[in-house]
N, C-alpha and C. Protein backbone atom coordinates (compact mmCIF):
# COMPACT_ATOMS: atom_id res chain seq x y z
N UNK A 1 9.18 -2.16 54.34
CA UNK A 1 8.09 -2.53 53.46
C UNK A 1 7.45 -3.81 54.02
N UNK A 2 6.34 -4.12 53.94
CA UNK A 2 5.62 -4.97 54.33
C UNK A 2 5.36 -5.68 53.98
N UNK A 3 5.46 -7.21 54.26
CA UNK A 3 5.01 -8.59 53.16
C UNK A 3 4.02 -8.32 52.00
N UNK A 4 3.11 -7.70 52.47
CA UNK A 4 1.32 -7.43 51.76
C UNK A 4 1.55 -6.31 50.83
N UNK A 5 2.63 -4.92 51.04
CA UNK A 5 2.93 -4.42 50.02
C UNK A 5 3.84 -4.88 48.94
N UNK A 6 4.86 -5.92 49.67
CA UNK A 6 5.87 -5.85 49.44
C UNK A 6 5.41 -7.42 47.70
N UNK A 7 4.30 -8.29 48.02
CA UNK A 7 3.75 -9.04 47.37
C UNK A 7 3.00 -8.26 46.11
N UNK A 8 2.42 -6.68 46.36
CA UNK A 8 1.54 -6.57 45.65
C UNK A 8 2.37 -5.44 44.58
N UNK A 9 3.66 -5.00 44.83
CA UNK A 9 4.79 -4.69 44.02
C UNK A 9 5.13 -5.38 42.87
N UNK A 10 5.39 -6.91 43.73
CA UNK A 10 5.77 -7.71 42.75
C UNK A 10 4.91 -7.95 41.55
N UNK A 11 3.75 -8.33 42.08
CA UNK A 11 2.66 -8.74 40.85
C UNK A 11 2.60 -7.46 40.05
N UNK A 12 2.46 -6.50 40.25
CA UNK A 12 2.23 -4.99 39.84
C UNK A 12 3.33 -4.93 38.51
N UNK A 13 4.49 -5.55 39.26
CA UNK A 13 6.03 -5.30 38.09
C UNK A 13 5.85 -6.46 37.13
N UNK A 14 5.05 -7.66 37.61
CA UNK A 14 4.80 -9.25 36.71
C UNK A 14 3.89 -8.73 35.49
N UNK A 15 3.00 -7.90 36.22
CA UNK A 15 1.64 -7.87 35.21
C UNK A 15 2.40 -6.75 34.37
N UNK A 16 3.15 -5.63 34.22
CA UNK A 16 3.73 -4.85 33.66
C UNK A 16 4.71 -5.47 32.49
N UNK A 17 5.32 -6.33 33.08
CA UNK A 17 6.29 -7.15 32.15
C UNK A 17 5.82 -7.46 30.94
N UNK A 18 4.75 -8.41 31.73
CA UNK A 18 4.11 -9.58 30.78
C UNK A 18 2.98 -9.06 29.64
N UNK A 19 2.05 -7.27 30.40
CA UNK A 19 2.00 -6.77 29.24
C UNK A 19 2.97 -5.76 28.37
N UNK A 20 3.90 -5.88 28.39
CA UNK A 20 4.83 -6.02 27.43
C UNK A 20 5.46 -6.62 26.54
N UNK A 21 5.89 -7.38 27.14
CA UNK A 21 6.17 -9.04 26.95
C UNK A 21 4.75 -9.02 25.21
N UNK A 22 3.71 -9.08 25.90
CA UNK A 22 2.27 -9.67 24.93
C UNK A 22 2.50 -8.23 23.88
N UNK A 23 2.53 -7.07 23.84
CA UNK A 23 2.72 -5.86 22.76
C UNK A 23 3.97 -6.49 21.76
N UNK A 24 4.34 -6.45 22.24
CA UNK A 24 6.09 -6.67 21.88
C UNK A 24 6.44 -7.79 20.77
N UNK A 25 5.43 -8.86 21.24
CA UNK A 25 5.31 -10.38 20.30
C UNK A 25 4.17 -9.61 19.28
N UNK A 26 2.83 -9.11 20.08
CA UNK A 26 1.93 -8.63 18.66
C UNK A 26 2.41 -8.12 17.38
N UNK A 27 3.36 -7.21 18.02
CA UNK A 27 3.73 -6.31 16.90
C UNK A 27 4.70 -6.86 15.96
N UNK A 28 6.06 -8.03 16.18
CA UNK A 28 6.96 -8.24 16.01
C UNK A 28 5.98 -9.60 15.00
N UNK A 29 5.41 -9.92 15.19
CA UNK A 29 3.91 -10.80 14.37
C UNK A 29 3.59 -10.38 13.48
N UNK A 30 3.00 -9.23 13.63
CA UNK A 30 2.54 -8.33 12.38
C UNK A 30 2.99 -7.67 11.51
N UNK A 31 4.77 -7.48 11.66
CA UNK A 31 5.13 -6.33 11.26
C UNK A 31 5.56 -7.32 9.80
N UNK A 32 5.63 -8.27 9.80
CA UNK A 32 5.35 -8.36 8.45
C UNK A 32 4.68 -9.08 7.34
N UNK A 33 3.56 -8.57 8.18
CA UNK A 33 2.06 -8.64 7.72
C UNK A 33 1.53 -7.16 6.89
N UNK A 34 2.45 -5.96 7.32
CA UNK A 34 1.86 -4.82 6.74
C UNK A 34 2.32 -4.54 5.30
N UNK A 35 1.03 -4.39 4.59
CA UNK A 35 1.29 -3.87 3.86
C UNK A 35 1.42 -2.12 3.65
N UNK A 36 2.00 -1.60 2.85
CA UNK A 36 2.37 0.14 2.99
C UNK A 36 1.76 0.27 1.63
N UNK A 37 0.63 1.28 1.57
CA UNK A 37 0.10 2.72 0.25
C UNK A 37 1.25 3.41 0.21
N UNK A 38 1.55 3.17 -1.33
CA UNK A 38 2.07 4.24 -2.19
C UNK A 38 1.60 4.93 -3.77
N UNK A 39 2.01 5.91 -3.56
CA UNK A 39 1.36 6.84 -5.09
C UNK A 39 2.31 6.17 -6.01
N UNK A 40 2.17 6.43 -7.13
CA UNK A 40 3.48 6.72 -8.02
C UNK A 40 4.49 7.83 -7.87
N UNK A 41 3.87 8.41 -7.36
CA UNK A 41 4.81 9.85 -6.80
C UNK A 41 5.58 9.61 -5.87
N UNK A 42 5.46 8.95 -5.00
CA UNK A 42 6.19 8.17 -3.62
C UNK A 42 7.14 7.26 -4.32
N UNK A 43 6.84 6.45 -5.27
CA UNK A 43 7.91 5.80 -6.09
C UNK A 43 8.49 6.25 -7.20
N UNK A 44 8.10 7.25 -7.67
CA UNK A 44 9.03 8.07 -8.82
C UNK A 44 10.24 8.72 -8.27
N UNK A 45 9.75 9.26 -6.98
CA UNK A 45 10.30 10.44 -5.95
C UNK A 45 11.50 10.05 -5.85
N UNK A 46 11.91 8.49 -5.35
CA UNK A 46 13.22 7.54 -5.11
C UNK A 46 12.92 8.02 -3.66
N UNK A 47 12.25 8.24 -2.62
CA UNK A 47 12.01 8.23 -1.07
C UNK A 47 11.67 7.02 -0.17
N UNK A 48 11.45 6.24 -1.31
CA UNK A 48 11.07 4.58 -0.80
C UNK A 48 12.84 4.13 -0.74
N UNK A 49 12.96 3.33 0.44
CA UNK A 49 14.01 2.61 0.50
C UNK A 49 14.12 1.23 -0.24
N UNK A 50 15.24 1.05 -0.43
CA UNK A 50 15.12 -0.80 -1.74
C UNK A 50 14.18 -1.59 -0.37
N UNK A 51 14.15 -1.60 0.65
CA UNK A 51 13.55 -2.88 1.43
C UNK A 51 12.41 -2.46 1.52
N UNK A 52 12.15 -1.10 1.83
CA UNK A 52 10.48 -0.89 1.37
C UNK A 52 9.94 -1.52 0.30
N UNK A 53 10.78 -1.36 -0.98
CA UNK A 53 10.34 -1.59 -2.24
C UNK A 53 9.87 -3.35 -2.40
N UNK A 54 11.35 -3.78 -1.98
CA UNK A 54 10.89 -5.08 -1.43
C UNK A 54 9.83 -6.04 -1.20
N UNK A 55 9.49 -5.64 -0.14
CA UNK A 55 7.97 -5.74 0.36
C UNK A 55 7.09 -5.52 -0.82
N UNK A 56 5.71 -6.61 0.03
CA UNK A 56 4.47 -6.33 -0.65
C UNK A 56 3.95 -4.90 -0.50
N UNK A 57 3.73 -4.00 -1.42
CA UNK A 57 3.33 -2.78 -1.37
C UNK A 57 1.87 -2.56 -2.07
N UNK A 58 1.07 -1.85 -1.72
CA UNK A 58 -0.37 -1.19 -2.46
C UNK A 58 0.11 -0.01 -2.99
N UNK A 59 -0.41 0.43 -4.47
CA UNK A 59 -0.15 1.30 -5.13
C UNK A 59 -1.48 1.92 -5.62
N UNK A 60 -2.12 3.14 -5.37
CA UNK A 60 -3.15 3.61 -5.67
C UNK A 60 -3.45 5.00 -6.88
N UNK A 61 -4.14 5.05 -7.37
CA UNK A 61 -4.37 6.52 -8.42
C UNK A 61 -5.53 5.96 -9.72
N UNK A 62 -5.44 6.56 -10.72
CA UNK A 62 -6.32 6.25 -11.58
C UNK A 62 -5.93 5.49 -13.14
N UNK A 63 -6.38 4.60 -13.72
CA UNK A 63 -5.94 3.81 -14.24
C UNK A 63 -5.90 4.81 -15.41
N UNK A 64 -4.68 5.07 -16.44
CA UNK A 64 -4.56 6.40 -17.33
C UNK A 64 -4.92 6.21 -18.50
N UNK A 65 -6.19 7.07 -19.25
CA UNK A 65 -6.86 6.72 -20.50
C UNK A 65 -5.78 5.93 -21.33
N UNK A 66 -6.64 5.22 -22.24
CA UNK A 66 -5.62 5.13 -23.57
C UNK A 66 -4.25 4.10 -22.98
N UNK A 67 -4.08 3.50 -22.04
CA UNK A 67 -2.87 2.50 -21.90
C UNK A 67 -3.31 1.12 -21.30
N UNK A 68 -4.64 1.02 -21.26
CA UNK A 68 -4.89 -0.48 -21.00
C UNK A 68 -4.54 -1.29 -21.99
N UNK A 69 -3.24 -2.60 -22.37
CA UNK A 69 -3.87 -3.23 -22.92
C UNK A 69 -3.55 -4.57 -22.55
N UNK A 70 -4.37 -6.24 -23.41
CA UNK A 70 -4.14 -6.81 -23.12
C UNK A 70 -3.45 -8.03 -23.85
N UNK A 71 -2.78 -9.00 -23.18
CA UNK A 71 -2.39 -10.06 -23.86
C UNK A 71 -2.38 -11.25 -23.46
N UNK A 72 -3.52 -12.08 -23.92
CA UNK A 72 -4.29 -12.97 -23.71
C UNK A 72 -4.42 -12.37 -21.99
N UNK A 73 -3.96 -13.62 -21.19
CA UNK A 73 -4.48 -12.90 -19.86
C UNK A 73 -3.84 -11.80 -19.15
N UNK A 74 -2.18 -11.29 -19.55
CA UNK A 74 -1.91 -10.20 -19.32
C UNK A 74 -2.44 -9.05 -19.67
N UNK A 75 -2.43 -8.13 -18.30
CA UNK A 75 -2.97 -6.88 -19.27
C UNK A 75 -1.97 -6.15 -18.41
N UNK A 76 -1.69 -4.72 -19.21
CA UNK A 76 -0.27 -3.84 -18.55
C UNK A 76 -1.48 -2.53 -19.29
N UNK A 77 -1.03 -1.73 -18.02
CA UNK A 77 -1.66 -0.79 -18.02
C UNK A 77 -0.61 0.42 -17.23
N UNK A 78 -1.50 1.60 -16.87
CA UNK A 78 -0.71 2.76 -16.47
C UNK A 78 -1.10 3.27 -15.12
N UNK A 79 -0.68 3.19 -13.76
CA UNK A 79 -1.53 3.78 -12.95
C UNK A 79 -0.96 4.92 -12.61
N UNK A 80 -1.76 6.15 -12.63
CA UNK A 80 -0.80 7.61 -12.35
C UNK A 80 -1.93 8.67 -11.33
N UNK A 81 -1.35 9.39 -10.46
CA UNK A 81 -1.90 10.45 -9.86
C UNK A 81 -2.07 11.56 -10.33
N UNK A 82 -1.88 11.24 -11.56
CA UNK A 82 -1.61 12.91 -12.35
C UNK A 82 -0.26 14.15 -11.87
N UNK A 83 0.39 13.25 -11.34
CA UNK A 83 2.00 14.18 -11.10
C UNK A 83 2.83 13.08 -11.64
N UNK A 84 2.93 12.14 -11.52
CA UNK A 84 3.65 10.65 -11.93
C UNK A 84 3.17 9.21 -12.35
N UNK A 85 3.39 8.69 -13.60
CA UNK A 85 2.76 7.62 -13.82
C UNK A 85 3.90 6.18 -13.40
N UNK A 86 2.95 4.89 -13.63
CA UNK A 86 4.12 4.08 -12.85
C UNK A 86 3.68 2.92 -13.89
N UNK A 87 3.96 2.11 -14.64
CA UNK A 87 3.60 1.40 -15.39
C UNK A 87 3.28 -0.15 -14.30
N UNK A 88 2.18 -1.10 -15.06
CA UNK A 88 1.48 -1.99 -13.95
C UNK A 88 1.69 -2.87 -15.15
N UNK A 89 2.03 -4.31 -14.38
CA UNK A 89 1.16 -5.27 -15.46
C UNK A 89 0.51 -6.30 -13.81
N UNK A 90 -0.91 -7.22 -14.86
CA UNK A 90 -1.35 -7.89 -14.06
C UNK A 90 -1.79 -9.34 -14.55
N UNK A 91 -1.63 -10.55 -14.10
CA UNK A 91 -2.06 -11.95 -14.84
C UNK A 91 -3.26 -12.46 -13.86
N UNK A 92 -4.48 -12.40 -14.83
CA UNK A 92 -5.86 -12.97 -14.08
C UNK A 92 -7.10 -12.08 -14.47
N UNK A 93 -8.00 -12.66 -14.08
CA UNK A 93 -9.28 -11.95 -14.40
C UNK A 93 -9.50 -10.22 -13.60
N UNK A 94 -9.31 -9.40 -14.60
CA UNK A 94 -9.86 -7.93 -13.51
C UNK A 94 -11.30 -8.09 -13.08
N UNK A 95 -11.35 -6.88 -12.25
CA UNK A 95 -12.50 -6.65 -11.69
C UNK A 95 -13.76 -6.00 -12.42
N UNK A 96 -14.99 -6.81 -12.39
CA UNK A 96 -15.79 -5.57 -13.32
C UNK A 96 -15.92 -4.27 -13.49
N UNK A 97 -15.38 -3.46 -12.27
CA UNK A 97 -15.37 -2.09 -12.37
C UNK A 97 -13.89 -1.56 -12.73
N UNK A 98 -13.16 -2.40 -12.94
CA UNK A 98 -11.75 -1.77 -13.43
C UNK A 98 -11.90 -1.33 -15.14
N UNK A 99 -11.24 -0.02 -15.51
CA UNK A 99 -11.60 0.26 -16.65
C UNK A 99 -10.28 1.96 -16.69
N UNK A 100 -10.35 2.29 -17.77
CA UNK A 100 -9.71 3.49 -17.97
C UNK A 100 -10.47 4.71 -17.12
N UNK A 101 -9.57 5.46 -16.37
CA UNK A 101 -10.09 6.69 -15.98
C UNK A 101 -10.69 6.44 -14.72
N UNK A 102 -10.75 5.39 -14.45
CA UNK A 102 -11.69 4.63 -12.92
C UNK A 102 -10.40 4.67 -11.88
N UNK A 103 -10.75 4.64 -10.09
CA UNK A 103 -9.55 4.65 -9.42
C UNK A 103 -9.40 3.06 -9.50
N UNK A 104 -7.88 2.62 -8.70
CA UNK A 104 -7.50 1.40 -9.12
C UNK A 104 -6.03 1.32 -7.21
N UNK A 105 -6.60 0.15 -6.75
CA UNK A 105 -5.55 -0.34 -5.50
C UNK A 105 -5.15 -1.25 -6.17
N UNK A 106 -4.02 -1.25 -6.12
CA UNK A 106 -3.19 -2.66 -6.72
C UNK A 106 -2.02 -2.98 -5.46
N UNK A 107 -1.92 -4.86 -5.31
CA UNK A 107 -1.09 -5.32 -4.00
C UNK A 107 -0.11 -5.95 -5.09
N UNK A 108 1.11 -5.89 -4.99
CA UNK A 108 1.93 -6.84 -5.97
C UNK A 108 3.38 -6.05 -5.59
N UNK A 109 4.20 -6.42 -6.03
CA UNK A 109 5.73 -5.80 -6.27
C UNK A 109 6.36 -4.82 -7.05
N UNK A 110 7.27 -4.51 -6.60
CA UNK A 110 7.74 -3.03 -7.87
C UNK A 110 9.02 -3.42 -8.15
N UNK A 111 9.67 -3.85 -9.51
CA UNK A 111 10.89 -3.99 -9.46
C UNK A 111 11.85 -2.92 -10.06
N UNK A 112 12.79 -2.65 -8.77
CA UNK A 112 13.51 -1.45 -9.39
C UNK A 112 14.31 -1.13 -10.39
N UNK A 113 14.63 -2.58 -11.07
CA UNK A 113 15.88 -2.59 -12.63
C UNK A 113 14.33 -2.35 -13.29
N UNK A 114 13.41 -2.74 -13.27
CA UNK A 114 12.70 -2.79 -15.35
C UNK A 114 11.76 -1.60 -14.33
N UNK A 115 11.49 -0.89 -13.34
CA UNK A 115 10.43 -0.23 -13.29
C UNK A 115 9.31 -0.74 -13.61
N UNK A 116 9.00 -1.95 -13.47
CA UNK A 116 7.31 -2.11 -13.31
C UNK A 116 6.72 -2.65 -12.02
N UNK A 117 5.82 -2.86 -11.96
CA UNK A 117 5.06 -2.84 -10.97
C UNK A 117 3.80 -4.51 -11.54
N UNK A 118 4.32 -5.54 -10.26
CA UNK A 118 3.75 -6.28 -11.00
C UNK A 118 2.59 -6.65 -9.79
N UNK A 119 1.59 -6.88 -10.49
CA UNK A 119 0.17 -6.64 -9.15
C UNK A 119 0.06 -8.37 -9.03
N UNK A 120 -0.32 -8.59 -7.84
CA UNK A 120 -1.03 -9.76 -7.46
C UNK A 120 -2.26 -9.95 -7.56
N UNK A 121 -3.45 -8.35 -6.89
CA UNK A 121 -4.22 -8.46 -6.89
C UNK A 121 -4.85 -7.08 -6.99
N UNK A 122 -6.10 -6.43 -7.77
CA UNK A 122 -5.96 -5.83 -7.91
C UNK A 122 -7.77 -5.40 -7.73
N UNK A 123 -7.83 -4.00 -7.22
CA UNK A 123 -9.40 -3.53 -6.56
C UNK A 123 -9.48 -2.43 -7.40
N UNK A 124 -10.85 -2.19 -7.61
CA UNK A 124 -11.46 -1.59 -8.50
C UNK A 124 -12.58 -0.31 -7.69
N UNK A 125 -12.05 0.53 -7.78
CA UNK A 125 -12.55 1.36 -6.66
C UNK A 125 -14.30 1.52 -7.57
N UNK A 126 -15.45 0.97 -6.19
CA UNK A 126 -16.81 1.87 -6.65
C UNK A 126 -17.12 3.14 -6.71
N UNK A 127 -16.88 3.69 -6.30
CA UNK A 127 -17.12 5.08 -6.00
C UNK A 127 -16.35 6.64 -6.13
N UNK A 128 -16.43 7.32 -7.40
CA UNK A 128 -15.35 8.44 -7.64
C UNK A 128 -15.41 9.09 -6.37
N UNK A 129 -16.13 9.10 -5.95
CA UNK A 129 -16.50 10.58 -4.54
C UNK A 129 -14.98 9.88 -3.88
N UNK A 130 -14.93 8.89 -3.33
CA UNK A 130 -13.69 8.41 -2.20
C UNK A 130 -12.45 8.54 -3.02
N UNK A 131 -11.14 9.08 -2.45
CA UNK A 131 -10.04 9.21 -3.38
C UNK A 131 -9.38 9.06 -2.38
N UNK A 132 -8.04 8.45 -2.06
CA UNK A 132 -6.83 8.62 -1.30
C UNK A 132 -6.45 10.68 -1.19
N UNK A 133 -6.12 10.19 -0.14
CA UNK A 133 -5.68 12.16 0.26
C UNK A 133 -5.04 12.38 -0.82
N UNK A 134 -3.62 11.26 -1.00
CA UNK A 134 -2.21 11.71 -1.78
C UNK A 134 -2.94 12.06 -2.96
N UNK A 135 -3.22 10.58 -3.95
CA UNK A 135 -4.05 11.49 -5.07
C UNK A 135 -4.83 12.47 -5.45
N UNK A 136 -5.62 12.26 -4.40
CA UNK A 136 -7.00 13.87 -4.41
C UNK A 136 -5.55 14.97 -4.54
N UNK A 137 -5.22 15.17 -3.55
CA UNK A 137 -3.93 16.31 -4.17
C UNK A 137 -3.45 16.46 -5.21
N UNK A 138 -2.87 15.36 -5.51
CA UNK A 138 -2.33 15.09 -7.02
C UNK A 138 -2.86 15.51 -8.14
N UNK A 139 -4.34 15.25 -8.07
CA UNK A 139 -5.39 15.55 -8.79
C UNK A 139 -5.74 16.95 -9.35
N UNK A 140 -5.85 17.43 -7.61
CA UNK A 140 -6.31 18.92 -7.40
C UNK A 140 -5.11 19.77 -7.79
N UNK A 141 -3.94 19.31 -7.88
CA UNK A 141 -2.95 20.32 -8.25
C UNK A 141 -2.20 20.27 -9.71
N UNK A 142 -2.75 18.63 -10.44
CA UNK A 142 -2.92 18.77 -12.01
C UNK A 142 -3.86 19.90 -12.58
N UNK A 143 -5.33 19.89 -11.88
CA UNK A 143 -6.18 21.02 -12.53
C UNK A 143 -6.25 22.48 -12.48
N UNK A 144 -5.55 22.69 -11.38
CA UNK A 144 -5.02 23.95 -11.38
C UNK A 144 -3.96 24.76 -11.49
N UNK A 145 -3.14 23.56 -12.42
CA UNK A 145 -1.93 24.36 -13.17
C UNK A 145 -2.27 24.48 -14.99
């Protein structure tokens, strides 16, 4: 092998490393930065592990007639896909478009002794047309039973 190949190996195996090396830190950075979507169905199911649960999680579906209520600034409400409901409470001002029957992302914790689900923060979906897959299913297979 030749000095001139034998140099341009090396760098070849440096630059390989090192982007590795750089993936390897990104990810190990981020990983707990992610947050994970779940239905209520995903958490009724018991398929979530306790350290999933753990974690900051997003919980999505439609906020269920008839169970908003509030106290002073708590309000506990119902969020369900129409296969499973999951009970929510939240402390702070909602969103103007949050309301019964409207979709609803909520970021907060789920605790597995009392079963609730306590939101940090919570989004108020504009638009019925957009639905999460899981729910649209959920949905579509409440109305046709």
């Amino acid at each position: 092998m030749t000095p001139r190949a034998r140099a341009r190996l090396i760098s070849i195996v440096v630059v390989i490393l090192g982007l590795g090396l750089a993936i390897s830190l990104a990810l190990y950075g981020l990983s707990g930065k992610i947050t994970y979507f779940q239905t209520p169905s995903d958490i009724a199911s018991g398929k979530l592990t306790e350290e999933q649960l753990e974690r900051t999680i997003r919980i999505g579906g439609m906020v269920k007639g008839g169970t908003l209520k509030q106290q002073g600034e708590v309000f506990n409400f119902i969020v369900t896909d129409n296969v499973s409901d999951l009970a929510a409470t939240y402390r702070g001002v909602l969103p103007d478009l949050f309301r019964e029957g409207q979709g609803v992302v909520a970021y907060g914790h789920y605790d597995t002794g009392t079963k609730l689900f306590t939101a940090s923060q919570i989004l108020a979906k504009h638009d019925e047309k957009y639905m999460p897959p899981d729910v649209k299913k959920g949905m579509d297979k409440a109305r046709n039973q």
